[in-house]
N, C-alpha and C. Protein backbone atom coordinates (compact mmCIF):
# COMPACT_ATOMS: atom_id res chain seq x y z
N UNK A 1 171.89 151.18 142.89
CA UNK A 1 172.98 150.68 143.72
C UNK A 1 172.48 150.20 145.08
N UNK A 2 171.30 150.69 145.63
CA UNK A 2 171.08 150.87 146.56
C UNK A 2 170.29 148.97 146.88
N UNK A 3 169.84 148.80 145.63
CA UNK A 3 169.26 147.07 145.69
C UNK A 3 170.58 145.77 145.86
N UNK A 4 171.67 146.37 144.66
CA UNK A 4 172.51 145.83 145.16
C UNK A 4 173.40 145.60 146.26
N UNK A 5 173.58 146.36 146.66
CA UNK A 5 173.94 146.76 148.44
C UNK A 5 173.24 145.79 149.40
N UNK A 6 171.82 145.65 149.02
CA UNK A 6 170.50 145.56 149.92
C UNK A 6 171.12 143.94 149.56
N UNK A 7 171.12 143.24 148.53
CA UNK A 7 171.42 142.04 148.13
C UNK A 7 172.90 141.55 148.55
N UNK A 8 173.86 142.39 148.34
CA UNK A 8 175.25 141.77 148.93
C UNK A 8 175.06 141.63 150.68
N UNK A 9 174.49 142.21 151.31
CA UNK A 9 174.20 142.51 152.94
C UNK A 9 173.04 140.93 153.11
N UNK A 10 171.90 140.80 152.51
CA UNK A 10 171.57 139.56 152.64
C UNK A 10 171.91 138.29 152.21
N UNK A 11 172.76 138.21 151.06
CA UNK A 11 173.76 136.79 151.04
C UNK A 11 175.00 136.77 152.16
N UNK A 12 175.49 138.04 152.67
CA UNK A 12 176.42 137.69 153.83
C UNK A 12 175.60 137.29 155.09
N UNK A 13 174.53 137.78 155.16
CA UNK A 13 173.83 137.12 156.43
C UNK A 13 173.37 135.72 156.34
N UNK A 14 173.24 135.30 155.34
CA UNK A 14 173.13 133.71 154.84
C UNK A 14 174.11 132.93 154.85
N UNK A 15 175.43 133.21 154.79
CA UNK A 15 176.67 132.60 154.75
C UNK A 15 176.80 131.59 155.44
N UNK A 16 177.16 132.42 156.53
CA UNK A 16 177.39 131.33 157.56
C UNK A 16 176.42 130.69 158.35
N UNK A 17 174.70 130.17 157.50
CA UNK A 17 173.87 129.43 158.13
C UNK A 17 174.26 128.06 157.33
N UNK A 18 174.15 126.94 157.68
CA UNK A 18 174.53 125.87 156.76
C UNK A 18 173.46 125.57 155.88
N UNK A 19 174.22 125.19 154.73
CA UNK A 19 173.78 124.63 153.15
C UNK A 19 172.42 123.86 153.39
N UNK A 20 172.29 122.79 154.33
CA UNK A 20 171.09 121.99 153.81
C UNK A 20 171.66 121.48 155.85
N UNK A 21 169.86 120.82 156.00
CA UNK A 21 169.37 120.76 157.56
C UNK A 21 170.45 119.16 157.56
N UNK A 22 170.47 118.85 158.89
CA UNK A 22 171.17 117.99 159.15
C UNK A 22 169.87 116.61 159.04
N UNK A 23 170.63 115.85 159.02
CA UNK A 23 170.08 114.56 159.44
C UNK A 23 168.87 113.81 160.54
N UNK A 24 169.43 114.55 161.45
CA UNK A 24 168.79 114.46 162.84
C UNK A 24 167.99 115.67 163.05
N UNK A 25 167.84 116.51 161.96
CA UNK A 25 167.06 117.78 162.11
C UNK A 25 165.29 117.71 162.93
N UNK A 26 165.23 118.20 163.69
CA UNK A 26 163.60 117.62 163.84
C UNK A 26 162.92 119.58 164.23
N UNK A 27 162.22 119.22 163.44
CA UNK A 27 161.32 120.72 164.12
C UNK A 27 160.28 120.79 165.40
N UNK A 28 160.16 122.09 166.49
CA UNK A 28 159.67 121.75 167.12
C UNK A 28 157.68 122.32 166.81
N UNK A 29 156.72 121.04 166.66
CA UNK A 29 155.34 121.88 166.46
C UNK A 29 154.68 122.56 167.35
N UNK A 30 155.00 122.92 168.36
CA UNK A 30 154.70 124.28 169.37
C UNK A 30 155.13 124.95 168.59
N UNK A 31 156.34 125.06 168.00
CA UNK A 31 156.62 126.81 167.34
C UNK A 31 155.72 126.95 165.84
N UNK A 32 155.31 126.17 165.55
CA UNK A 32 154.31 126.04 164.13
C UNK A 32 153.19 127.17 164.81
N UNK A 33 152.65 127.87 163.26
CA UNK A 33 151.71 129.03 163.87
C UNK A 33 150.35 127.97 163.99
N UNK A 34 149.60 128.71 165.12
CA UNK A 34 148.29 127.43 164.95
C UNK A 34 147.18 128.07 163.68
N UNK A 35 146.36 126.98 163.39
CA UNK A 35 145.81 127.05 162.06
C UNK A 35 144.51 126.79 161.81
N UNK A 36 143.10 127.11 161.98
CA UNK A 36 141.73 126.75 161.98
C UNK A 36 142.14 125.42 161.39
N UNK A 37 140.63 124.43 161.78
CA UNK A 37 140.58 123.37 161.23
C UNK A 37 139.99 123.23 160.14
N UNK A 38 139.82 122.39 159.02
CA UNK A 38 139.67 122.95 157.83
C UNK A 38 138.25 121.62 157.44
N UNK A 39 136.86 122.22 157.57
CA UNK A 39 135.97 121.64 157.51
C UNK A 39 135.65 121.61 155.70
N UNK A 40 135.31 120.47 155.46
CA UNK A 40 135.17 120.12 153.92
C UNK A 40 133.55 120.82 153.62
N UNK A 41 133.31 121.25 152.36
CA UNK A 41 131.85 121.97 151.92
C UNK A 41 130.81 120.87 152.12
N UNK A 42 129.46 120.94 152.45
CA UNK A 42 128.61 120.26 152.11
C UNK A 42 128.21 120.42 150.29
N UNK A 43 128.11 118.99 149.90
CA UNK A 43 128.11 118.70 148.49
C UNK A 43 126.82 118.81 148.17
N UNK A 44 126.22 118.96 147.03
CA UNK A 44 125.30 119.79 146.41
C UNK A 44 124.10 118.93 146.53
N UNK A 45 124.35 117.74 146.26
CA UNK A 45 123.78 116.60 146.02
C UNK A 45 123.70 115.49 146.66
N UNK A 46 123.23 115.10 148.05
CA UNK A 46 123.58 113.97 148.74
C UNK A 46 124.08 112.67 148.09
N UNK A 47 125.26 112.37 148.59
CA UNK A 47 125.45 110.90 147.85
C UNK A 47 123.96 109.81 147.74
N UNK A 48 123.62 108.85 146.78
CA UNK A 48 122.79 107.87 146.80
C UNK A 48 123.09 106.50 147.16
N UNK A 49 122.33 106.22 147.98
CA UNK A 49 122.76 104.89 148.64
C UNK A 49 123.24 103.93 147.36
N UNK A 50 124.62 102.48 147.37
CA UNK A 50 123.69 101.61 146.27
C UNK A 50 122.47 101.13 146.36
N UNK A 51 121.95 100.81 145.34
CA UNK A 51 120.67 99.82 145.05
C UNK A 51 121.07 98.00 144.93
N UNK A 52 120.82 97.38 145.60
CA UNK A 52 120.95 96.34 145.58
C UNK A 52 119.83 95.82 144.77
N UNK A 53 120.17 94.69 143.68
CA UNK A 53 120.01 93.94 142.53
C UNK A 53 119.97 92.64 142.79
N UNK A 54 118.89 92.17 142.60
CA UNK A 54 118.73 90.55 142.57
C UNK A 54 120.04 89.67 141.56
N UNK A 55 120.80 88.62 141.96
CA UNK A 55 121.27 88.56 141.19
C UNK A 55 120.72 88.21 139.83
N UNK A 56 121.70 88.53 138.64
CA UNK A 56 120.63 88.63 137.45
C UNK A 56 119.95 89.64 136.82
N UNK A 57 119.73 90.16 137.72
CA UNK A 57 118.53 91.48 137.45
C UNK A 57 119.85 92.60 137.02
N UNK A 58 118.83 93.37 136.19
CA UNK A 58 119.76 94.93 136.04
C UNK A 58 118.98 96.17 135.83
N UNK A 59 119.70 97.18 136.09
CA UNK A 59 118.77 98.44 136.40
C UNK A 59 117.96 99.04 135.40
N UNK A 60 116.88 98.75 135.46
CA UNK A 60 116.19 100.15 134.35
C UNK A 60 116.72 101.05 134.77
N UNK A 61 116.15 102.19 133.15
CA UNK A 61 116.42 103.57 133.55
C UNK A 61 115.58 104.47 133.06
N UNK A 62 115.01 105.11 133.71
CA UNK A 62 113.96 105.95 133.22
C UNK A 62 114.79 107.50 132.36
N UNK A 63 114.62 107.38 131.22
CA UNK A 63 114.77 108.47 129.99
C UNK A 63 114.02 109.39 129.67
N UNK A 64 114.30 110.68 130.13
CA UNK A 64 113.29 111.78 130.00
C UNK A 64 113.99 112.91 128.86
N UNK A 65 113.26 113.19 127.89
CA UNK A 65 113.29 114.16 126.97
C UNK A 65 112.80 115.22 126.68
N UNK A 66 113.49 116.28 126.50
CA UNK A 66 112.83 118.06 126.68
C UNK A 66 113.37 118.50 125.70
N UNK A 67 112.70 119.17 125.17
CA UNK A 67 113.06 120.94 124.27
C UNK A 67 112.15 121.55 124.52
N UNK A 68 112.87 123.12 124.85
CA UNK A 68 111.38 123.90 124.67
C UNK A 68 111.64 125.21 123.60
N UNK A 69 112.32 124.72 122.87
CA UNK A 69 112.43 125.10 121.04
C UNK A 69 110.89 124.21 120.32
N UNK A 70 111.07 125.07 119.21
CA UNK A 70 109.95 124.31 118.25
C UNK A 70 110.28 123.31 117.58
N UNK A 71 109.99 121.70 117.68
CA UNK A 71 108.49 121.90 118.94
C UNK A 71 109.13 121.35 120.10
N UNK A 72 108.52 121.76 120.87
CA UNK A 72 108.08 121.58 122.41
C UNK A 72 108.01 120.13 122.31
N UNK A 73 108.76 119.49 123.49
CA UNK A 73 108.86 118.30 123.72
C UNK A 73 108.89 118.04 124.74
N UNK A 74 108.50 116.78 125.75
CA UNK A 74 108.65 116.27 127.21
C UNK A 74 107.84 114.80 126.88
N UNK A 75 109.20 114.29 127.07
CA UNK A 75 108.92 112.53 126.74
C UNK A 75 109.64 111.99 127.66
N UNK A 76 108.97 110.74 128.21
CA UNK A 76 109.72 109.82 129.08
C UNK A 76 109.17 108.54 129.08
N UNK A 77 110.26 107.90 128.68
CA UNK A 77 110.46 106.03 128.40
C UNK A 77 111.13 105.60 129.91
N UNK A 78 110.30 104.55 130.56
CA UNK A 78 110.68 104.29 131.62
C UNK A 78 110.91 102.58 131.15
N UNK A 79 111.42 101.97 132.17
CA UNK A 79 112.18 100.92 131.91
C UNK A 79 113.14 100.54 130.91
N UNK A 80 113.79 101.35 130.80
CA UNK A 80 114.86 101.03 129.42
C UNK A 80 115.88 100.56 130.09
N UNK A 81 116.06 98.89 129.19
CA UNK A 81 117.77 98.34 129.83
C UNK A 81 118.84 99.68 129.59
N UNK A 82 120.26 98.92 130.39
CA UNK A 82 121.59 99.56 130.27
C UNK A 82 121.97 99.76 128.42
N UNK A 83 121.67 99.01 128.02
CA UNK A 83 122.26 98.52 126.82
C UNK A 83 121.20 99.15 125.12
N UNK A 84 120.41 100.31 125.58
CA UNK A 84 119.63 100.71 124.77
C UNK A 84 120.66 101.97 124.81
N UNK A 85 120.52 101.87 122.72
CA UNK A 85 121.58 103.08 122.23
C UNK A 85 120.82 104.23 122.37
N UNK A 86 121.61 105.26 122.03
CA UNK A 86 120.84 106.73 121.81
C UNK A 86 120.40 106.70 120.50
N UNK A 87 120.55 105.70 118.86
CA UNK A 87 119.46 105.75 118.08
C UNK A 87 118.51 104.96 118.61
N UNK A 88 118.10 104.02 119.36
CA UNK A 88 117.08 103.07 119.69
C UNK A 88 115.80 104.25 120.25
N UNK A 89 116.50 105.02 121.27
CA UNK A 89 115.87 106.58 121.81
C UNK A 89 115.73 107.19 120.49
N UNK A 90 116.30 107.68 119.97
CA UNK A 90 115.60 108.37 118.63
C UNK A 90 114.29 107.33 117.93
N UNK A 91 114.74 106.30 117.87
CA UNK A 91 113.68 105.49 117.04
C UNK A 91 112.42 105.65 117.36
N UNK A 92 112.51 105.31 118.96
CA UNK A 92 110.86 105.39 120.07
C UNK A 92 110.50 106.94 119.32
N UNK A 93 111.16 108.20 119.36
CA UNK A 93 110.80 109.53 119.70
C UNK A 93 110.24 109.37 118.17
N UNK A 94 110.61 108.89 117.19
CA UNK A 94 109.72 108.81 115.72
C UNK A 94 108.66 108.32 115.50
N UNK A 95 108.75 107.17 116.29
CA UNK A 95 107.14 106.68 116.46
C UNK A 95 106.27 107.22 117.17
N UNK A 96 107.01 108.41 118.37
CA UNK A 96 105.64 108.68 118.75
C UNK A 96 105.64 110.48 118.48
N UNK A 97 106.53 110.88 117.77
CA UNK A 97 106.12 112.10 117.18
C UNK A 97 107.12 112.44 116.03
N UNK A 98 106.67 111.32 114.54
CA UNK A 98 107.36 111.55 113.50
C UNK A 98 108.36 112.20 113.12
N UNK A 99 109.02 112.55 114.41
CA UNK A 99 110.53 113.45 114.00
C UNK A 99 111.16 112.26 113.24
N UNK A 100 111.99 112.84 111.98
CA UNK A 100 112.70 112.04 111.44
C UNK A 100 114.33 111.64 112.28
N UNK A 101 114.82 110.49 112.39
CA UNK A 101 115.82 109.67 112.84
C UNK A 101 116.90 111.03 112.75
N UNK A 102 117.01 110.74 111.25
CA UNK A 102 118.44 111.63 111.01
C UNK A 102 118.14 113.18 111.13
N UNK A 103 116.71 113.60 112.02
CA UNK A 103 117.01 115.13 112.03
C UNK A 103 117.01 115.16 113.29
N UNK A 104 117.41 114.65 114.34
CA UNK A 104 117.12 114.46 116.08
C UNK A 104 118.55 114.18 116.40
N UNK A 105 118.99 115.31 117.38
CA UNK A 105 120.00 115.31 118.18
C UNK A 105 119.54 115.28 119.83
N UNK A 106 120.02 114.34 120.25
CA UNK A 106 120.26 114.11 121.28
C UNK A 106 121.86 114.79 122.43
N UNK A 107 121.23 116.05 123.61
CA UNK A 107 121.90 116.60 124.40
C UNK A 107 122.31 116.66 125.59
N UNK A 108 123.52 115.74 126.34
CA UNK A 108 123.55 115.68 127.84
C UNK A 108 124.95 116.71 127.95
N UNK A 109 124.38 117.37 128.75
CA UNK A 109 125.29 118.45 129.31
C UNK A 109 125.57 119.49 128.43
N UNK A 110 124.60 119.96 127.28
CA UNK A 110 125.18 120.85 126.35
C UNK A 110 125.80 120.11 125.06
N UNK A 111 126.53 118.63 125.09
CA UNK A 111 126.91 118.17 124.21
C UNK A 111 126.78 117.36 123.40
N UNK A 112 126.14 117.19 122.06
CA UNK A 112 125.81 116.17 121.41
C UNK A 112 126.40 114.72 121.85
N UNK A 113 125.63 114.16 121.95
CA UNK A 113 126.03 112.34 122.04
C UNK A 113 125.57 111.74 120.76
N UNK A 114 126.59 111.07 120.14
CA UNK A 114 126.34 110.07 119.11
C UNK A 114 125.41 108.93 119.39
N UNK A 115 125.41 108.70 117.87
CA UNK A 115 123.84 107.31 118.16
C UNK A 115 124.54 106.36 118.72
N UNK A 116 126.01 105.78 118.81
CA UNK A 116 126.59 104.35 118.98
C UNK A 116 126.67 104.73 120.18
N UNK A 117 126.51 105.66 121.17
CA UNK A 117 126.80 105.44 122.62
C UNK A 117 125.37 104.72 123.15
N UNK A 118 125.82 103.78 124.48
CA UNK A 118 124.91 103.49 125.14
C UNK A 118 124.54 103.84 126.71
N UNK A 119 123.43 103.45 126.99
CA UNK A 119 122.87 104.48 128.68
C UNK A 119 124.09 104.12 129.71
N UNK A 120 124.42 102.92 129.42
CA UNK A 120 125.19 102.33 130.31
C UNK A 120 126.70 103.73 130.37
N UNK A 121 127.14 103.81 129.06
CA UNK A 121 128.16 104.72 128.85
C UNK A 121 128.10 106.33 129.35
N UNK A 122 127.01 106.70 129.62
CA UNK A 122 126.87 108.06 130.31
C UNK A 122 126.32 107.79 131.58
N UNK A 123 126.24 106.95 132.43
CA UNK A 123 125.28 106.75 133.75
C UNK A 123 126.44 106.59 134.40
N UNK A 124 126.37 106.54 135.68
CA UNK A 124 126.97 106.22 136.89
C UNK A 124 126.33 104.86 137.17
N UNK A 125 127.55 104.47 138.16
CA UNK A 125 127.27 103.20 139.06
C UNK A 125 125.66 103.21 139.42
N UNK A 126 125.21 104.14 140.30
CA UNK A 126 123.81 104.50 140.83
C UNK A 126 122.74 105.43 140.24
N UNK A 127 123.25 105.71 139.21
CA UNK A 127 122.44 106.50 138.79
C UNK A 127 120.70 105.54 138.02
N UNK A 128 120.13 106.14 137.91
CA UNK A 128 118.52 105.02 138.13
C UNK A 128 117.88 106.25 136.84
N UNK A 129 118.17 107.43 136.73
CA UNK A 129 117.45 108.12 135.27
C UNK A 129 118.30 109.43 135.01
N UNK A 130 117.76 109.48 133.55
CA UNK A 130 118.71 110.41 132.68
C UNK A 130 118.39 111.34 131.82
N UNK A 131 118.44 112.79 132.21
CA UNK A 131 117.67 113.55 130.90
C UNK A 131 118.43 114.12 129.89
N UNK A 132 117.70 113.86 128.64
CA UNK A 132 118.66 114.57 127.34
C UNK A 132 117.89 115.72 127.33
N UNK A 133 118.51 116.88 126.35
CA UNK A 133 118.37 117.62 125.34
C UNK A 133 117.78 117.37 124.46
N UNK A 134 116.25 117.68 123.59
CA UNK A 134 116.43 117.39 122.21
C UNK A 134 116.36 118.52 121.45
N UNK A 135 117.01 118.57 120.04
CA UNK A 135 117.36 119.86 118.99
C UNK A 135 116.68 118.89 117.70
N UNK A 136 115.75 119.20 117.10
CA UNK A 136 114.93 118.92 115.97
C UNK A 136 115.70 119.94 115.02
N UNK A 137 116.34 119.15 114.04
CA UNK A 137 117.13 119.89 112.70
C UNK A 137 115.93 120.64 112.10
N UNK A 138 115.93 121.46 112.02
CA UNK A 138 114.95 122.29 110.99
C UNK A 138 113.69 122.62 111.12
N UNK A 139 113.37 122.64 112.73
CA UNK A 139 112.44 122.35 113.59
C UNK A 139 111.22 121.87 113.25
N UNK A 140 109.82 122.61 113.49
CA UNK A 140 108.72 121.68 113.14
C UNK A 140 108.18 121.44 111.66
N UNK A 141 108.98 122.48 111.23
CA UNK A 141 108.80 121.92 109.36
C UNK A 141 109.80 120.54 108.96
N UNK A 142 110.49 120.07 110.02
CA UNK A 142 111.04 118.51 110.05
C UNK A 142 110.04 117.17 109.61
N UNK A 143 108.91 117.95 110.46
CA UNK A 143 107.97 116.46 110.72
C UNK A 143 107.21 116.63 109.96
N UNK A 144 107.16 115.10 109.46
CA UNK A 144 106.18 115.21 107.67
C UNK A 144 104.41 115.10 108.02
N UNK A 145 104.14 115.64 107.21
CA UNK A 145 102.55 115.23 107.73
C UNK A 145 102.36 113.89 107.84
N UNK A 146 100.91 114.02 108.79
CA UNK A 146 100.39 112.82 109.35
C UNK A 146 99.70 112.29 107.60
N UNK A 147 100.14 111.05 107.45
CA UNK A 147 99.40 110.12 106.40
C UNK A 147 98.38 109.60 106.38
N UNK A 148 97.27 109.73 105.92
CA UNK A 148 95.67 109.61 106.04
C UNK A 148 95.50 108.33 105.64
N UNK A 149 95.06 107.74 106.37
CA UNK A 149 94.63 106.03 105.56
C UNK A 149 93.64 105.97 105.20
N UNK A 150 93.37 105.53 103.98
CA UNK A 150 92.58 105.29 102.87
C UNK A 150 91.46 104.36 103.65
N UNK A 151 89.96 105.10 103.18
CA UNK A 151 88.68 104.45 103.70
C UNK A 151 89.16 102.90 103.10
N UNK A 152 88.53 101.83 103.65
CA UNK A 152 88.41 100.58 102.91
C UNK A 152 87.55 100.77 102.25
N UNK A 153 87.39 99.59 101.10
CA UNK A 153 86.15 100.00 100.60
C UNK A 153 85.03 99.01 100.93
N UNK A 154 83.51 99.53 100.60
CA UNK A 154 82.47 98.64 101.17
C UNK A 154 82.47 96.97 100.68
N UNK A 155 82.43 95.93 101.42
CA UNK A 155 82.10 94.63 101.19
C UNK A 155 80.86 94.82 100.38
N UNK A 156 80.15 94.14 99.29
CA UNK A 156 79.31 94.00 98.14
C UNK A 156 77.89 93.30 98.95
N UNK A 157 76.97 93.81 99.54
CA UNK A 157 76.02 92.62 99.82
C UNK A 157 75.04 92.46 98.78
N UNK A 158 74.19 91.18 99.86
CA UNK A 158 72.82 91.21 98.67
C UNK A 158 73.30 90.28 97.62
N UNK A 159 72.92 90.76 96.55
CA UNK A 159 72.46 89.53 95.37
C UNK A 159 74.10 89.80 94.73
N UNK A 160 74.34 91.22 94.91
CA UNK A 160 76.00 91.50 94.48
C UNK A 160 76.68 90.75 95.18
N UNK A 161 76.69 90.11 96.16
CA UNK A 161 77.99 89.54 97.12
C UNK A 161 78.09 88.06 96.57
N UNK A 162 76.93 87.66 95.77
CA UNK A 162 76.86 86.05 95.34
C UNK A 162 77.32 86.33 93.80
N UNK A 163 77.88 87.43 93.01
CA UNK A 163 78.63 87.53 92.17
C UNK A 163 80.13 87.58 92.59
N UNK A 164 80.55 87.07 93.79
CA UNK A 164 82.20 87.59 94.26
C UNK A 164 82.58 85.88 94.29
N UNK A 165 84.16 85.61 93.93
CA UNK A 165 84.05 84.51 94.82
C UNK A 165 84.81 84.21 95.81
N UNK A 166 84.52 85.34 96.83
CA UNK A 166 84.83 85.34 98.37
C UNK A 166 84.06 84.86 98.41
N UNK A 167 82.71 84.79 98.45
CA UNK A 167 81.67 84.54 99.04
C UNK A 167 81.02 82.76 98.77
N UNK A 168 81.57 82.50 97.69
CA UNK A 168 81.55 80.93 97.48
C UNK A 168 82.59 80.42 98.48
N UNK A 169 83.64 81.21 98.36
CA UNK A 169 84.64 80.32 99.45
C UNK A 169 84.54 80.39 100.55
N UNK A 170 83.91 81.41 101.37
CA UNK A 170 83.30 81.21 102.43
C UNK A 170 82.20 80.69 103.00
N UNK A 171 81.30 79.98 102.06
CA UNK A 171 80.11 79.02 101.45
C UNK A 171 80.91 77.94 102.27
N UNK A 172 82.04 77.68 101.44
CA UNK A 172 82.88 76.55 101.33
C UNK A 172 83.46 76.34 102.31
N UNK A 173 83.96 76.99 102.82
CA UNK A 173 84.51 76.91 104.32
C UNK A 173 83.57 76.40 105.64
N UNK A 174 82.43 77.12 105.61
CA UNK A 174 81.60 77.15 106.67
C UNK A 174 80.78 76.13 106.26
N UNK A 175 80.84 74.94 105.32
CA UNK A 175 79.52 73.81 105.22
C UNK A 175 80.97 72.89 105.71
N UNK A 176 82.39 72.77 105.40
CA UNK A 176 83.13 71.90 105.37
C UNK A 176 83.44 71.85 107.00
N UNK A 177 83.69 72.99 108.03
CA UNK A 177 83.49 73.28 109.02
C UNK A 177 82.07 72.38 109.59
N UNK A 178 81.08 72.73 109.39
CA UNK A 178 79.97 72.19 109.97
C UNK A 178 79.66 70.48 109.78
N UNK A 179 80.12 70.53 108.50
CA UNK A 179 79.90 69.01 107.99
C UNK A 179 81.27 68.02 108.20
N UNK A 180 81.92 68.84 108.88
CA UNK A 180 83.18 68.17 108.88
C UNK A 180 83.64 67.06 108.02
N UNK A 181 83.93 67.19 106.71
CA UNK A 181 83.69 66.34 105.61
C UNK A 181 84.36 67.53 104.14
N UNK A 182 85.40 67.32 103.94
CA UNK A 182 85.63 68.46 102.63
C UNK A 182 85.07 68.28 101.51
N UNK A 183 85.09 66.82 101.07
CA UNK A 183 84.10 66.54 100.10
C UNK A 183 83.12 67.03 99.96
N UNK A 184 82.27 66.68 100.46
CA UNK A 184 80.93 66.52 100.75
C UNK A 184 80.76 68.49 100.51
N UNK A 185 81.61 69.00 101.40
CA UNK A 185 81.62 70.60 101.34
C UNK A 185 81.26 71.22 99.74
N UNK A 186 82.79 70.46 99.26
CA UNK A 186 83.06 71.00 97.61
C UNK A 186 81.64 70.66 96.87
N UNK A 187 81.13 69.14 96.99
CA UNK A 187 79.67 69.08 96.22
C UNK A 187 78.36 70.25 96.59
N UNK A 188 78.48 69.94 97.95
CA UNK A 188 76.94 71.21 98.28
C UNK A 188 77.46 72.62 97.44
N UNK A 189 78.81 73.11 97.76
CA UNK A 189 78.44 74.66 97.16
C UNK A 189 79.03 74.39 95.58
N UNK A 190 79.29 73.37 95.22
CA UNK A 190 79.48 73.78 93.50
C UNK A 190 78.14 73.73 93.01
N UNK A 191 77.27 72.62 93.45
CA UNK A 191 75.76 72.28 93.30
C UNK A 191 75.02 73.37 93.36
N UNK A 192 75.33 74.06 94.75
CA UNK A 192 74.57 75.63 95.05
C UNK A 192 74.89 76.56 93.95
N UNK A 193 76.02 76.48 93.69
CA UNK A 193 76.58 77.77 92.37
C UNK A 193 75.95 77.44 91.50
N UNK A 194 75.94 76.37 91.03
CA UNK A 194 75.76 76.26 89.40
C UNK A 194 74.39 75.96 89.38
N UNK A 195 73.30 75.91 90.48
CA UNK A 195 72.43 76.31 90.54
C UNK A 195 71.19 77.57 90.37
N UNK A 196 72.46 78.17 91.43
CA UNK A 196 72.28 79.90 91.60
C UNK A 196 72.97 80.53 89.55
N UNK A 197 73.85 80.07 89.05
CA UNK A 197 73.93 80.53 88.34
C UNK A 197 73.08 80.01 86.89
N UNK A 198 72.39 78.84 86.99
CA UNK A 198 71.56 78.71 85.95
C UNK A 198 70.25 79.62 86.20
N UNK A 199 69.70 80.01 87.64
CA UNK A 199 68.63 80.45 88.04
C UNK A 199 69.15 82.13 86.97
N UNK A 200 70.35 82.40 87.29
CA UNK A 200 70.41 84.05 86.74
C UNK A 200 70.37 84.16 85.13
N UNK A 201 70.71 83.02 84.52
CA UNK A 201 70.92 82.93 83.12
C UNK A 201 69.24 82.51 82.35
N UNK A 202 68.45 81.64 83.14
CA UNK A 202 67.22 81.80 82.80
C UNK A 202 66.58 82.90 82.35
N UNK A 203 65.54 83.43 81.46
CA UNK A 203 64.59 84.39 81.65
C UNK A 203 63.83 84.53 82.60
């Protein structure tokens, strides 16, 4: 009872103040309580000036890449236009350490970015470089072994190399070259062959 009481006693003291301020109402700011002035934080990061651009010209961006999951990574492609995707970045990172395309995720801020986005789409006005995340699917058992290229095999010299006929045609080449004359080329080394080859058919 004692709240209600408390409540009928403060709507009668309200009564007779009027409903809503007049028109001409003005408050006076001497009676306002005074109030510190309210200084803004220094920001974490100094703003960066713009960069002024020739017209024409547009900004590289230097692309730096880390994991330090298995494996261990720290890559950086410098000069990359606005307009290079995040698979184009995967592509480079395959060529130069056989991670496969489709097992490479790319991470800015914790969150996967798709291959169709481009640098331009995560950069700022001023921003000049950008580091991802990388997460290798299935880590270093991802990357296939290095592929061994096959020795060539030895060119034939000696009396074997005049059984090839590379070696007539390069006969052929290098008298027609010198003699500047193709004719004349084709007679000397058929003459020479069928020379060289009656000499082998003899006893």
């Amino acid at each position: 009872m004692a709240e209600v009481a408390f409540a009928k006693t403060f709507l009668a003291s309200l009564n007779p103040r009027p409903i809503k301020l007049s028109a001409d109402h003005v408050e006076d700011p001497k009676s306002f309580p005074a109030r510190p002035p309210y200084i803004l934080p220094r920001m974490a990061q100094p703003m960066s000036k713009p960069v002024k651009l020739a017209p024409g010209q547009e900004r590289s961006i230097t692309v730096t890449l880390k994991s330090l999951r298995n494996p261990p990574l720290d890559i950086k492609f410098t000069s990359q236009p606005l307009e290079t995707s995040i698979l184009d970045i995967k592509s480079k990172v395959q060529a130069q350490t056989r991670i496969p395309v489709e097992k490479t995720k790319l991470l800015l801020n914790r969150k996967p970015v798709p291959d169709s986005k481009i640098l331009k789409d995560l950069l700022k006005e001023t921003d000049m470089a950008i580091e991802f995340s990388v997460m290798v699917m299935g880590g270093a058992a991802a990357i296939p072994p290095e592929e061994t290229e096959a020795a060539p095999e030895p060119e034939p010299t000696g009396a074997t190399a005049l059984e090839t006929e590379k070696f007539w045609s390069d006969l052929n080449g290098f008298l027609a070259q010198r003699l500047k004359d193709q004719e004349q080329a084709d007679t000397l080394s058929k003459l020479w062959k069928s020379s060289w080859e009656s000499s082998q058919s003899s006893p």
